[in-house]
C-alpha atoms as a PDB file:
ATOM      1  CA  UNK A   1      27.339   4.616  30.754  1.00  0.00           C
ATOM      2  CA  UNK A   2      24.566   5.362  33.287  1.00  0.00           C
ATOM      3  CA  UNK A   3      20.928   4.333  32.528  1.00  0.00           C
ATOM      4  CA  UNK A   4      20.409   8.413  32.714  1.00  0.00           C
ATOM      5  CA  UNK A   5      22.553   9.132  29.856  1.00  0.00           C
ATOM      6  CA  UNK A   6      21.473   5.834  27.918  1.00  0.00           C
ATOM      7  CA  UNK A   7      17.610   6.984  28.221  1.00  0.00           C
ATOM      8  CA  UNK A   8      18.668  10.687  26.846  1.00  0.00           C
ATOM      9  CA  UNK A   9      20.570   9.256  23.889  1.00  0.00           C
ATOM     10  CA  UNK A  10      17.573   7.225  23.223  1.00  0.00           C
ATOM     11  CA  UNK A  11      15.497  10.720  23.357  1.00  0.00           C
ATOM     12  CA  UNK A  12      17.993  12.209  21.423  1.00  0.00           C
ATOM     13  CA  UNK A  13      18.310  10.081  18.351  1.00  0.00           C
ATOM     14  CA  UNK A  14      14.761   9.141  18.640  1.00  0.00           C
ATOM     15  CA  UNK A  15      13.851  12.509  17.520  1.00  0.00           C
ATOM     16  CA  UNK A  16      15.969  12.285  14.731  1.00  0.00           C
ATOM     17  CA  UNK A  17      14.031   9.475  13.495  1.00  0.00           C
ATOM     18  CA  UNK A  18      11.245  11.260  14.094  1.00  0.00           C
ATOM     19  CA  UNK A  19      12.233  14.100  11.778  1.00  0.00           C
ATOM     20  CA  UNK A  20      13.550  12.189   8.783  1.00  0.00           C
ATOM     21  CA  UNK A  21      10.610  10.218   8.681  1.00  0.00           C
ATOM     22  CA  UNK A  22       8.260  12.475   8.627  1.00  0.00           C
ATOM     23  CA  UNK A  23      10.287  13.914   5.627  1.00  0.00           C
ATOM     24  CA  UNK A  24       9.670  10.669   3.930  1.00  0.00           C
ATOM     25  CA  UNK A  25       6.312  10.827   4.167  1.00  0.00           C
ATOM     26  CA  UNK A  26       6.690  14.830   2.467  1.00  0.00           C
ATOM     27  CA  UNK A  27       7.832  13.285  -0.073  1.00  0.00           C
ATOM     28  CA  UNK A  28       6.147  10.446  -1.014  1.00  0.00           C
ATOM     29  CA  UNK A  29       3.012  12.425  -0.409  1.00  0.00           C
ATOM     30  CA  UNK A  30       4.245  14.526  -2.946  1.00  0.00           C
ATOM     31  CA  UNK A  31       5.254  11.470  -5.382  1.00  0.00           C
ATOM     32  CA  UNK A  32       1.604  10.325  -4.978  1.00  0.00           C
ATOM     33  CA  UNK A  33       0.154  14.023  -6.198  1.00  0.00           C
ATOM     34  CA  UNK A  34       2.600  14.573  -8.810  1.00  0.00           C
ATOM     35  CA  UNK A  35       3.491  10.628 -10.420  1.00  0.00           C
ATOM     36  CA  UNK A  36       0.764   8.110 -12.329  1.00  0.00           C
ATOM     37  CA  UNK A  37       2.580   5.545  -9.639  1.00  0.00           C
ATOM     38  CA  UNK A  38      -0.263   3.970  -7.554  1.00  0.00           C
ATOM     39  CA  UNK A  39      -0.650   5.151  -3.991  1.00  0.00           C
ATOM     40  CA  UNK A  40      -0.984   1.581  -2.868  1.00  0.00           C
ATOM     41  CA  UNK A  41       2.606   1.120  -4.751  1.00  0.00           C
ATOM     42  CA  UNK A  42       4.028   4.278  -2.828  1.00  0.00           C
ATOM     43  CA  UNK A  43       2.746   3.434   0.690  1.00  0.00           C
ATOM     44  CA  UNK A  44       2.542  -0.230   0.578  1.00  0.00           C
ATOM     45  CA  UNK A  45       6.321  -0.880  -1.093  1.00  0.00           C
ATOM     46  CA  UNK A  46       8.218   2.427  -1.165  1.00  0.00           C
ATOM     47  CA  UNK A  47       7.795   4.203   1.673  1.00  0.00           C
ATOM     48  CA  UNK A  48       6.956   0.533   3.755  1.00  0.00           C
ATOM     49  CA  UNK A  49      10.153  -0.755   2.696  1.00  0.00           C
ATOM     50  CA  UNK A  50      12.331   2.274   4.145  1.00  0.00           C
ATOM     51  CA  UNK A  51      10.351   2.452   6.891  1.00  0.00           C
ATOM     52  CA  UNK A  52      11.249  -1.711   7.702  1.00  0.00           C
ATOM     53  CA  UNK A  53      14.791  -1.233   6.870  1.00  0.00           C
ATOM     54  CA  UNK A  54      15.922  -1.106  11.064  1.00  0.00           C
ATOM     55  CA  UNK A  55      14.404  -4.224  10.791  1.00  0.00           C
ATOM     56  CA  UNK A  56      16.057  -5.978   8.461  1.00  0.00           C
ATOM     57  CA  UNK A  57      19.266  -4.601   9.551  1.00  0.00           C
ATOM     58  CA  UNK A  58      18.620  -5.380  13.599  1.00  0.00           C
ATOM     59  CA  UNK A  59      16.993  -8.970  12.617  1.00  0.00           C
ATOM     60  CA  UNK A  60      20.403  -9.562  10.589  1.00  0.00           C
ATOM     61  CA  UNK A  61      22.165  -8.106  13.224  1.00  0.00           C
ATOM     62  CA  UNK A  62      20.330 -10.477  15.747  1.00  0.00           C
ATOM     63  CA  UNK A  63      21.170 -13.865  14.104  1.00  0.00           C
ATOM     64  CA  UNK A  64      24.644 -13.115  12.567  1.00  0.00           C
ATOM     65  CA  UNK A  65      26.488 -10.953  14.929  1.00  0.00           C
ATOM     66  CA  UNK A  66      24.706 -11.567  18.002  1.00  0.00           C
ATOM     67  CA  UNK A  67      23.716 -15.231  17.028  1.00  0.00           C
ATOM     68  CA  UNK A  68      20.107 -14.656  19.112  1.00  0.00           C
ATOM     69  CA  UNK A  69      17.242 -15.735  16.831  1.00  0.00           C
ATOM     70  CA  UNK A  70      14.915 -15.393  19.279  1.00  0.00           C
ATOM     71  CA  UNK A  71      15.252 -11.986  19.224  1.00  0.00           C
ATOM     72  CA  UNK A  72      14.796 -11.384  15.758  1.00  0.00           C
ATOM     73  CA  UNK A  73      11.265 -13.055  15.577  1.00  0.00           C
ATOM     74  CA  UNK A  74      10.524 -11.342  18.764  1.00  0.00           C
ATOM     75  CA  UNK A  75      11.702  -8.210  17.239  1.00  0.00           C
ATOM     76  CA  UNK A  76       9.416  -8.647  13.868  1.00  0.00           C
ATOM     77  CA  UNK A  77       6.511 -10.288  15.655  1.00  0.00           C
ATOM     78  CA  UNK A  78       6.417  -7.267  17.824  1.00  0.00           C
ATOM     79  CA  UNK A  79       7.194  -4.894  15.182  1.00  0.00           C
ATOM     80  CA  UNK A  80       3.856  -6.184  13.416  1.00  0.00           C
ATOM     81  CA  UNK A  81       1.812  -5.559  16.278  1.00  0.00           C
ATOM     82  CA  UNK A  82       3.066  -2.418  17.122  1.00  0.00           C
ATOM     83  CA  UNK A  83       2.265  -1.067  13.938  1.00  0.00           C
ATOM     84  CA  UNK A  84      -1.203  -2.148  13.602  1.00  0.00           C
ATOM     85  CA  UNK A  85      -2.118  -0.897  17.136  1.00  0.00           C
ATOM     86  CA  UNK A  86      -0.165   2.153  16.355  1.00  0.00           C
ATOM     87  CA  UNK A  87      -2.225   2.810  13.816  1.00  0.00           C
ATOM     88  CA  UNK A  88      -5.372   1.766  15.241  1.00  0.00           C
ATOM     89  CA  UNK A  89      -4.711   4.315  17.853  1.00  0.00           C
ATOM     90  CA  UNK A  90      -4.444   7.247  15.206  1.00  0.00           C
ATOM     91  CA  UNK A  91      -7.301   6.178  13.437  1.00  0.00           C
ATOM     92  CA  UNK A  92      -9.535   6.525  17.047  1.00  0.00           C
ATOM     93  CA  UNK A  93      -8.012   9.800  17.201  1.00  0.00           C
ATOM     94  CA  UNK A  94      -8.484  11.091  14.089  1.00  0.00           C
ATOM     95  CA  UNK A  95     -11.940   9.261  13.283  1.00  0.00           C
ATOM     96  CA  UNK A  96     -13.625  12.013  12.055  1.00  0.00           C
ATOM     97  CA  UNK A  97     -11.553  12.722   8.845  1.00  0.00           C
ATOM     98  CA  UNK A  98     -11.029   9.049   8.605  1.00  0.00           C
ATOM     99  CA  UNK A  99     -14.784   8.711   7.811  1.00  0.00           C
ATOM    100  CA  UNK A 100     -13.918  10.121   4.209  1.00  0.00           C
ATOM    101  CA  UNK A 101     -10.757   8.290   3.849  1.00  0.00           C
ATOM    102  CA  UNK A 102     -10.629   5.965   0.554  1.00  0.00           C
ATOM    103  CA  UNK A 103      -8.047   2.768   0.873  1.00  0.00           C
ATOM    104  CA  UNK A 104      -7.020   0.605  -2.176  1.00  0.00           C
ATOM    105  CA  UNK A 105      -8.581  -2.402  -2.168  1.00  0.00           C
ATOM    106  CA  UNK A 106      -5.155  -4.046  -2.241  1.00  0.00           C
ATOM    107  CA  UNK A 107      -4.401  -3.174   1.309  1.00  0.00           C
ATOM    108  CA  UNK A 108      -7.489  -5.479   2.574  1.00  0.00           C
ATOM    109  CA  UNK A 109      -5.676  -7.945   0.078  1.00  0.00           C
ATOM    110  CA  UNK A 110      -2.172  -7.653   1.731  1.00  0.00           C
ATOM    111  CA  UNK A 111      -3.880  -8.005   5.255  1.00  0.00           C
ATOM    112  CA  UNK A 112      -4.800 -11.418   4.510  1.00  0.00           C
ATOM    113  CA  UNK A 113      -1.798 -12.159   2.444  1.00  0.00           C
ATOM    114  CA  UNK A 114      -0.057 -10.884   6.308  1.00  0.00           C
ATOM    115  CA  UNK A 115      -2.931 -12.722   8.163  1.00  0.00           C
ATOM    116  CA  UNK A 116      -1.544 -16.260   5.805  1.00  0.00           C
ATOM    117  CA  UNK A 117       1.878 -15.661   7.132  1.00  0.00           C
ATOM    118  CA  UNK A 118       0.741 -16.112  10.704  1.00  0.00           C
ATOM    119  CA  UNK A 119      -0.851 -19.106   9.731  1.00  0.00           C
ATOM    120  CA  UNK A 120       2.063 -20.256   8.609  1.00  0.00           C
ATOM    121  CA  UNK A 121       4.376 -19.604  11.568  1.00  0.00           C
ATOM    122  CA  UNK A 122       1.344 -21.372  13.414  1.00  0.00           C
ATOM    123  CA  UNK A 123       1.837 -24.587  11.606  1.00  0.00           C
ATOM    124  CA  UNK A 124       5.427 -24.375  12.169  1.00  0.00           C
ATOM    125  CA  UNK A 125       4.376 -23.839  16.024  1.00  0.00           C
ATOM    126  CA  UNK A 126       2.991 -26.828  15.755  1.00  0.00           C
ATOM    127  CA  UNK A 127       5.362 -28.755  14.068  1.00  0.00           C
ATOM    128  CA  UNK A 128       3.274 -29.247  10.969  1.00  0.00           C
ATOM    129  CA  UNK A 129       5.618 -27.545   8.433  1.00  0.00           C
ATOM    130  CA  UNK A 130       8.787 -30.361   7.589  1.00  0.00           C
ATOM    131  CA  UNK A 131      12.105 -28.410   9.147  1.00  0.00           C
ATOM    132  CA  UNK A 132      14.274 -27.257   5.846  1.00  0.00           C
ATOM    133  CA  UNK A 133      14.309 -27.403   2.075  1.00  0.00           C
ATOM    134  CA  UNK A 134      17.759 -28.137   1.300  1.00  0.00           C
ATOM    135  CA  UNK A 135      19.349 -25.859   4.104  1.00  0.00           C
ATOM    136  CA  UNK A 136      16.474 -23.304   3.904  1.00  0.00           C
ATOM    137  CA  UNK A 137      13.119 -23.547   6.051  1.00  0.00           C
ATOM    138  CA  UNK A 138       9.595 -24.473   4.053  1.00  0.00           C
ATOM    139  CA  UNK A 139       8.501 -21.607   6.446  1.00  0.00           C
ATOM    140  CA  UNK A 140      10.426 -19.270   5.004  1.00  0.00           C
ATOM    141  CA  UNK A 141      10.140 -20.404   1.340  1.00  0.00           C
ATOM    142  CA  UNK A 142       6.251 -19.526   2.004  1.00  0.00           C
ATOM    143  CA  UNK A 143       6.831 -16.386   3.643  1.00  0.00           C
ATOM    144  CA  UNK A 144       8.562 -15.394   0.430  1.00  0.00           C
ATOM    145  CA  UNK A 145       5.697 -16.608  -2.013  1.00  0.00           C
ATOM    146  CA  UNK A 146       3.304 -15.010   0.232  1.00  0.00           C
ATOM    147  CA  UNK A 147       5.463 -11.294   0.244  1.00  0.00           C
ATOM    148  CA  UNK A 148       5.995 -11.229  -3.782  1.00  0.00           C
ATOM    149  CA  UNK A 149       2.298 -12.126  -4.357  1.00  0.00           C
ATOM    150  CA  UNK A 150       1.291  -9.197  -1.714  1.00  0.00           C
ATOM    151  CA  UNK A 151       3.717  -6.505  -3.640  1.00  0.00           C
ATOM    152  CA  UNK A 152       1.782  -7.744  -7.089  1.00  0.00           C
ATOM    153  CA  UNK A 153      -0.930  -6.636  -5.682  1.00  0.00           C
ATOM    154  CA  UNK A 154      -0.659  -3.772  -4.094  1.00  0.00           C
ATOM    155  CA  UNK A 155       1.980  -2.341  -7.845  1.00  0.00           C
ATOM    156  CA  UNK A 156      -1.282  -3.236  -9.775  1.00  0.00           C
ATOM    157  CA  UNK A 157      -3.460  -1.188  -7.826  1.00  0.00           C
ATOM    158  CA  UNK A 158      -4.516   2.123  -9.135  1.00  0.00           C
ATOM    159  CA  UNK A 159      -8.184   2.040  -7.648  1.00  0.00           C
ATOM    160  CA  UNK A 160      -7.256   5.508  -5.534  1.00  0.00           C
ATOM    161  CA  UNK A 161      -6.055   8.389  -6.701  1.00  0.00           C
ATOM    162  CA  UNK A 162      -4.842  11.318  -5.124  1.00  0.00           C
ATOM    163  CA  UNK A 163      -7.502  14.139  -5.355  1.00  0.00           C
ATOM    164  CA  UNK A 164      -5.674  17.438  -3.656  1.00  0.00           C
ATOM    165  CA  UNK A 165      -4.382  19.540  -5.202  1.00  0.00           C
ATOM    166  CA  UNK A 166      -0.545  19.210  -6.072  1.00  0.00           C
ATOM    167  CA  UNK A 167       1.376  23.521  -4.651  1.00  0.00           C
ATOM    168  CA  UNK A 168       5.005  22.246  -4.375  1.00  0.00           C
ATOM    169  CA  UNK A 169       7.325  23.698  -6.221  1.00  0.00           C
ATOM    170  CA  UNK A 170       9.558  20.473  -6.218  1.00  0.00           C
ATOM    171  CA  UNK A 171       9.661  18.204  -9.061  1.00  0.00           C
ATOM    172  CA  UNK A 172      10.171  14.482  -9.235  1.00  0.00           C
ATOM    173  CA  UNK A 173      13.657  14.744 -10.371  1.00  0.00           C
ATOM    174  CA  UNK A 174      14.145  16.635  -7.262  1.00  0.00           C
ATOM    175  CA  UNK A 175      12.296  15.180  -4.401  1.00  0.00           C
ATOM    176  CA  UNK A 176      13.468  11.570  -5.526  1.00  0.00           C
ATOM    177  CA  UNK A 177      17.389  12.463  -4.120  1.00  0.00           C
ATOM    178  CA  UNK A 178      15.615  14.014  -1.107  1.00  0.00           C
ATOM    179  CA  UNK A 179      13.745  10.619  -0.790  1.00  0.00           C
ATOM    180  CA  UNK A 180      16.935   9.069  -0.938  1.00  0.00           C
ATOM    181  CA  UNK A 181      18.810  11.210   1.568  1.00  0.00           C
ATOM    182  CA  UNK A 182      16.251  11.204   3.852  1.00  0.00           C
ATOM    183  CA  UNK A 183      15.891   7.107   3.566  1.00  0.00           C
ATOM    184  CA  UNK A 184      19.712   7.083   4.224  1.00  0.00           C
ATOM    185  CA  UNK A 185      18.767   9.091   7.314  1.00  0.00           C
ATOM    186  CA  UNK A 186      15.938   6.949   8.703  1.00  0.00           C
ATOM    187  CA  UNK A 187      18.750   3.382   8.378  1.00  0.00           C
ATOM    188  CA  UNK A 188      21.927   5.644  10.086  1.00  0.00           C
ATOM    189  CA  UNK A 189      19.621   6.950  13.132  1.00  0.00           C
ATOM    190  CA  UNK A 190      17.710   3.545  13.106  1.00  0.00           C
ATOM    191  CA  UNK A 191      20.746   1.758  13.458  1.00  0.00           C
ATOM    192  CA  UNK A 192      22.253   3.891  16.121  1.00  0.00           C
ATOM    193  CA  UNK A 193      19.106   3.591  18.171  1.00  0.00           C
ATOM    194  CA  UNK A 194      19.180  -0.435  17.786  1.00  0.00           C
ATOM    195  CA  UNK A 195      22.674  -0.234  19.812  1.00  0.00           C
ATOM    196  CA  UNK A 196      21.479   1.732  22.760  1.00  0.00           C
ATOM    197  CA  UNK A 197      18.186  -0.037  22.651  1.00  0.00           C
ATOM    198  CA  UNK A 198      20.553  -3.213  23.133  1.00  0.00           C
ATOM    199  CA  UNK A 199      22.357  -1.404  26.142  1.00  0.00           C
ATOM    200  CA  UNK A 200      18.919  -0.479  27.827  1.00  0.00           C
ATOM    201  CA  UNK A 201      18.072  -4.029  27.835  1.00  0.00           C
ATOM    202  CA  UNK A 202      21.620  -4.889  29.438  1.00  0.00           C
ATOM    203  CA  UNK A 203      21.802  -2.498  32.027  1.00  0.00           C
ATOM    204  CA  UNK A 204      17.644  -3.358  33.033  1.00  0.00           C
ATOM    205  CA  UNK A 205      18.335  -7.015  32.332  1.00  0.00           C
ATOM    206  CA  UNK A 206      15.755  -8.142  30.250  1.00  0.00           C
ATOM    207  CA  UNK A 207      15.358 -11.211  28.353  1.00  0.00           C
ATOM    208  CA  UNK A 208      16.059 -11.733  24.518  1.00  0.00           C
ATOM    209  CA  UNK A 209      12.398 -12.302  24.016  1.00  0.00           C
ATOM    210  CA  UNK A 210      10.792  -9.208  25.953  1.00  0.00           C
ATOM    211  CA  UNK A 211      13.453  -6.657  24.524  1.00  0.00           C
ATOM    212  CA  UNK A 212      12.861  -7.589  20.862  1.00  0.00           C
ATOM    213  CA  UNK A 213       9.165  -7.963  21.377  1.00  0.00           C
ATOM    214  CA  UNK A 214       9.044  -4.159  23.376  1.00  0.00           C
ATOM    215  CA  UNK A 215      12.219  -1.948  23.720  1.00  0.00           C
ATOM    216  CA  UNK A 216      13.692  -3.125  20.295  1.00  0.00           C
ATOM    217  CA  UNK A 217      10.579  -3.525  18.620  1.00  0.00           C
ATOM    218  CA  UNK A 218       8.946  -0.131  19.395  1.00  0.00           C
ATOM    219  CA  UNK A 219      12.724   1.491  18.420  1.00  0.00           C
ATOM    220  CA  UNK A 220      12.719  -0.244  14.972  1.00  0.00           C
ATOM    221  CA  UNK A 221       8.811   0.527  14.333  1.00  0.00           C
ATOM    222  CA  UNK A 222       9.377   4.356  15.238  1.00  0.00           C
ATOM    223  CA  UNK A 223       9.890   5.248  11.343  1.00  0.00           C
ATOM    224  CA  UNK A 224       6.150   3.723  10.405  1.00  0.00           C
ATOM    225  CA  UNK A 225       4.765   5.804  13.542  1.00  0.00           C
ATOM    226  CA  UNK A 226       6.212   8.920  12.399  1.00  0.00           C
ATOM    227  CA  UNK A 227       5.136   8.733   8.417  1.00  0.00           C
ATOM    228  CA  UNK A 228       1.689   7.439   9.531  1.00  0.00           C
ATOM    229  CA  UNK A 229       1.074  10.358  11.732  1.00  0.00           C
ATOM    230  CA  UNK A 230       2.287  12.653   9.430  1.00  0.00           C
ATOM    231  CA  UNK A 231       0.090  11.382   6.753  1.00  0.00           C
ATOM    232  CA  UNK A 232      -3.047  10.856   8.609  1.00  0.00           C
ATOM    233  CA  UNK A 233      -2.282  14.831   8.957  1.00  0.00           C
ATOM    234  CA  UNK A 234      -2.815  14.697   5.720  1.00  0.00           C
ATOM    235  CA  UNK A 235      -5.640  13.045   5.504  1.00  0.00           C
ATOM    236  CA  UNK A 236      -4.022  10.265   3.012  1.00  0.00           C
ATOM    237  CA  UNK A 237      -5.165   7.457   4.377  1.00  0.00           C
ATOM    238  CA  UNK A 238      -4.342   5.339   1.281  1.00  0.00           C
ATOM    239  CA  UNK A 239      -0.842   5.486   1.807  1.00  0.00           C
ATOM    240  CA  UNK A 240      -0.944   5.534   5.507  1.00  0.00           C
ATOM    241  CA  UNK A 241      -2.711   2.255   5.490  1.00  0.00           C
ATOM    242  CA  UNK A 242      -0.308   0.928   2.548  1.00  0.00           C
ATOM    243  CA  UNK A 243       3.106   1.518   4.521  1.00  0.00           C
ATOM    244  CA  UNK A 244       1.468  -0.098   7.932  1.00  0.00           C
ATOM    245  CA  UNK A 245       0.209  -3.133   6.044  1.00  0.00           C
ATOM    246  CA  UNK A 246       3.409  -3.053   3.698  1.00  0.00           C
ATOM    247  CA  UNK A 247       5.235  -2.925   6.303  1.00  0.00           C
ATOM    248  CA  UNK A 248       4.032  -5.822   8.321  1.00  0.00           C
ATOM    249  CA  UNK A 249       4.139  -7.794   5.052  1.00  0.00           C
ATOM    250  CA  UNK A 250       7.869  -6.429   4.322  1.00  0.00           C
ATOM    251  CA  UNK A 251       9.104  -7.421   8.126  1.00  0.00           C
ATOM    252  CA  UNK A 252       8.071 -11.203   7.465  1.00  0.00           C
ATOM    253  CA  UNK A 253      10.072 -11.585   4.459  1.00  0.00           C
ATOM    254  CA  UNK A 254      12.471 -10.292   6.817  1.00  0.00           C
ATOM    255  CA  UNK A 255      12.657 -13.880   8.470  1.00  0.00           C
ATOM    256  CA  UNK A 256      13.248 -15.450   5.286  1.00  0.00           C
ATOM    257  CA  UNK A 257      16.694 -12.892   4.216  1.00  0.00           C
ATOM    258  CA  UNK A 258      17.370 -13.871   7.909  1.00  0.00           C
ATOM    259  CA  UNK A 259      17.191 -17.672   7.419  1.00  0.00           C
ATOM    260  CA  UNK A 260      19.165 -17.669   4.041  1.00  0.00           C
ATOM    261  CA  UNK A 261      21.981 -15.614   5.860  1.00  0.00           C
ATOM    262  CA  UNK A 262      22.017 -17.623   9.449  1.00  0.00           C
ATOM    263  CA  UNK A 263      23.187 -21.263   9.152  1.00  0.00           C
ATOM    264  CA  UNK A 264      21.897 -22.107  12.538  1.00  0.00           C
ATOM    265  CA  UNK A 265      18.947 -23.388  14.274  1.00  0.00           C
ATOM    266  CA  UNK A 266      16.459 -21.801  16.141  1.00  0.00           C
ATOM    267  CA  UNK A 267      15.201 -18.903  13.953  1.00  0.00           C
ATOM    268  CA  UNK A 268      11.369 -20.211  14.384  1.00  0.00           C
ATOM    269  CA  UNK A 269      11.761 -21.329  17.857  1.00  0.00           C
ATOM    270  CA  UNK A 270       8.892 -20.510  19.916  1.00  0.00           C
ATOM    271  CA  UNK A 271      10.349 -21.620  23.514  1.00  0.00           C
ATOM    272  CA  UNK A 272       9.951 -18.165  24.510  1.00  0.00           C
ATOM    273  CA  UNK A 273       5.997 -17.591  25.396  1.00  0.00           C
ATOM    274  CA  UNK A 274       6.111 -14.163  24.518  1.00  0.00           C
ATOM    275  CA  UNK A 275       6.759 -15.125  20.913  1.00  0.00           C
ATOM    276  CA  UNK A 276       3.938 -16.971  21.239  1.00  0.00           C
ATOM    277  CA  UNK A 277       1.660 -14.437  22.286  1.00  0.00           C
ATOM    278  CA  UNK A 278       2.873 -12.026  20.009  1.00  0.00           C
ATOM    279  CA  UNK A 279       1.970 -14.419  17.191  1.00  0.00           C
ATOM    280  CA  UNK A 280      -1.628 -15.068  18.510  1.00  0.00           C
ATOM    281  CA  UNK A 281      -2.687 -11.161  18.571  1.00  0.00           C
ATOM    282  CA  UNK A 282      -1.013 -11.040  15.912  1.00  0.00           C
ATOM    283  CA  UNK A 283      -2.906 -12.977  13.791  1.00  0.00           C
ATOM    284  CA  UNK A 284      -5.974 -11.256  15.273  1.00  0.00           C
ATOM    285  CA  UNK A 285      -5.008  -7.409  14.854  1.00  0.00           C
ATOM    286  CA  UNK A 286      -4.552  -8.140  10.741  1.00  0.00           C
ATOM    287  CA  UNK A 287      -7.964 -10.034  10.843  1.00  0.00           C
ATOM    288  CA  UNK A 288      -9.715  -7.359  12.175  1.00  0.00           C
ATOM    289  CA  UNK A 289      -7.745  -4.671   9.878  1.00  0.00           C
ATOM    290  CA  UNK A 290      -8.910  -6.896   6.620  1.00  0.00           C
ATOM    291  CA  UNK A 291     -12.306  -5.713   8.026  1.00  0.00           C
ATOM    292  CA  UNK A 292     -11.782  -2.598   8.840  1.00  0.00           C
ATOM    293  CA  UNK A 293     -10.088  -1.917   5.706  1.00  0.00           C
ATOM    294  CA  UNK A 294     -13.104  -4.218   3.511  1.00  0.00           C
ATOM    295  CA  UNK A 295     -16.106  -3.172   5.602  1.00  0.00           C
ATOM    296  CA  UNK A 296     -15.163   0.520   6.755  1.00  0.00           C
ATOM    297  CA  UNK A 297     -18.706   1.569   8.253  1.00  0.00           C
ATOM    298  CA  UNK A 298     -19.819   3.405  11.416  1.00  0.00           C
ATOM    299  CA  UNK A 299     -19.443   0.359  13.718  1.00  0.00           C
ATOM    300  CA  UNK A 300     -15.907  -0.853  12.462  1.00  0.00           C
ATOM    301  CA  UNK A 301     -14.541   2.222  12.467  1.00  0.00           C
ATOM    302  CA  UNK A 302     -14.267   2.492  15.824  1.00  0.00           C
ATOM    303  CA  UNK A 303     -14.656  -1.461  17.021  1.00  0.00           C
ATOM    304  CA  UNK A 304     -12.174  -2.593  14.662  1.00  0.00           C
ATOM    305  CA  UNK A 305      -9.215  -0.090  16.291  1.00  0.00           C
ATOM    306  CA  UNK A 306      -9.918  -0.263  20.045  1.00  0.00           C
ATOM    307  CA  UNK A 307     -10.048  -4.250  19.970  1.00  0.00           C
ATOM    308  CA  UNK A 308      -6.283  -3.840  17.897  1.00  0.00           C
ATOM    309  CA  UNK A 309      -5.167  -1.951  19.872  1.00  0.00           C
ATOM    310  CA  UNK A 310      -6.633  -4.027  23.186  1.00  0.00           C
ATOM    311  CA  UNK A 311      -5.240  -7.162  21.584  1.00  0.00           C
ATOM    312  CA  UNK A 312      -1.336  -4.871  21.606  1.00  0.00           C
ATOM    313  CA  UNK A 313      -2.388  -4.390  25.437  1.00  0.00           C
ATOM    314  CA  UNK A 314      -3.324  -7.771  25.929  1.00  0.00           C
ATOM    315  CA  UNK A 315       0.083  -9.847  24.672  1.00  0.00           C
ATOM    316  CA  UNK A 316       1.583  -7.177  26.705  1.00  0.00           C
ATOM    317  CA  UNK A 317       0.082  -7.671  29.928  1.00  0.00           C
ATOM    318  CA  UNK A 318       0.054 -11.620  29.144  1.00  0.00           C
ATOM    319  CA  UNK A 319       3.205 -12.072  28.267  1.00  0.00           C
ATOM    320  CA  UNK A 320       4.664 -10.138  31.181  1.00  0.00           C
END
């Protein structure tokens, strides 16, 4: 197949993603207006966890089928910081409504909960962490503490409620199928785009590293750009914010499903600099969205998004 028609498949079922996402965000817009369920709960481990599924799928794709670890933490390291710059972007756009925008104190929580993960992966960078618990990694057994105590927090959270008022006609018992269809929807096309994602990197030759960290990355993180954007629409920024940070804390635990499922070595294995840099801004982009999220305020507001999305730029540029 011809880079031509590869690049207009990747158009093709792009859009589709594009369109059942957005549907999921209908809906659990809707589940936030008409259900006592917390909006941090809905955003931060509903919506974030159909929005991750590519990546669990392509990450277990990555070390099972394809036996490339590297590309599955380049794949979730660049995931992560697509996301936050993503959203950073949006929010830079759209500052004016975000002004009024009220986030669950949980989310701030989850960014540092996030934030702890790359601290982790840093000590394993370093050699710090000892290699494996039986045959699993202590890395991963952390990651997993770290991503149950995040989703306590954020199903406990009820600080934000949504105040507009509720003029569907749809009731729970019937958006919850749609949810469900349309969730089915976002894995098929997600999927499907993960293949010819693989083939663009194979016809332009790129490295394991770069195409997980860019070309598969951005692929697997279109779902979260399409909800967020159609929620910002919205103006619900609680839920926007909860399926970015979910997200990102959903896509670690990722590595640990990963590293109970490959027998192998390698699934931490930093020899590719890009992973490194990916790690680094990282780490950055969720310290800066704790305060964004803690200390929203005139300066912030603004400061907080263009140096996230300038640190996105930056691993980029660096690790090109």
């Amino acid at each position: 197949m011809s880079l031509a028609l590869v690049f207009l498949a990747y158009a093709v079922v792009a859009t589709i993603v594009v369109l059942v996402s957005v549907k999921a965000s209908d809906y659990v817009d809707l589940l936030d207006k008409k259900t006592n369920l917390s909006g941090a709960f809905i955003g931060g481990v509903m919506l974030s966890a159909v929005t991750s599924l590519p990546e669990l799928f392509t990450s277990i794709s990555s070390c099972v089928f394809v036996h490339e670890p590297g590309l599955c933490l380049g794949n979730i390291l660049g995931s992560n910081l697509f996301n936050v710059a993503m959203l950073s972007v949006i929010l830079l756009i759209a500052s004016k409504s975000f002004k009024d925008g009220k986030i669950a104190a949980s989310h701030g929580t989850v960014s540092l909960t996030v934030a702890a993960i790359y601290g982790v992966l840093a000590l394993d960078l370093l050699g710090v962490m000892p290699k494996e618990i039986l045959t699993i990694s202590l890395t991963s057994v952390l990651i997993a503490l770290l991503y149950f105590l995040g989703v306590k927090n954020m199903s406990g959270d009820d600080s934000v409620t949504s105040e507009e008022e509720d003029t569907s006609p749809l009731t729970v018992k019937q958006i919850i199928p749609r949810f469900i269809l349309v969730a089915i929807g976002i894995v098929i096309s997600s999927i499907v785009i993960t293949y010819i994602t693989d083939e663009i990197s194979v016809i332009l030759n790129l490295g394991a590293g770069l195409a997980g960290a860019l070309f598969l990355g951005v692929a697997t993180s279109l779902p979260e750009m399409a909800s967020t954007i159609a929620l910002v629409r919205k103006k619900n920024y609680n839920i926007a914010f909860g399926n970015i940070v979910g997200s990102n804390l959903f896509n670690f635990f990722i590595l640990t499903v990963s590293d109970v499922i490959y027998t192998g070595e390698g699934l931490y294995s930093f020899a590719d600099v890009k992973n490194v840099n990916l790690l680094v801004f990282g780490a950055i982009s969720m310290a800066l969205m704790f305060i964004l999220i803690k200390y929203k305020n005139k300066v912030t507001r603004y400061l907080c998004p263009a140096l996230i999305a300038a640190s996105y730029f930056a691993a980029l540029i660096i690790g090109g």
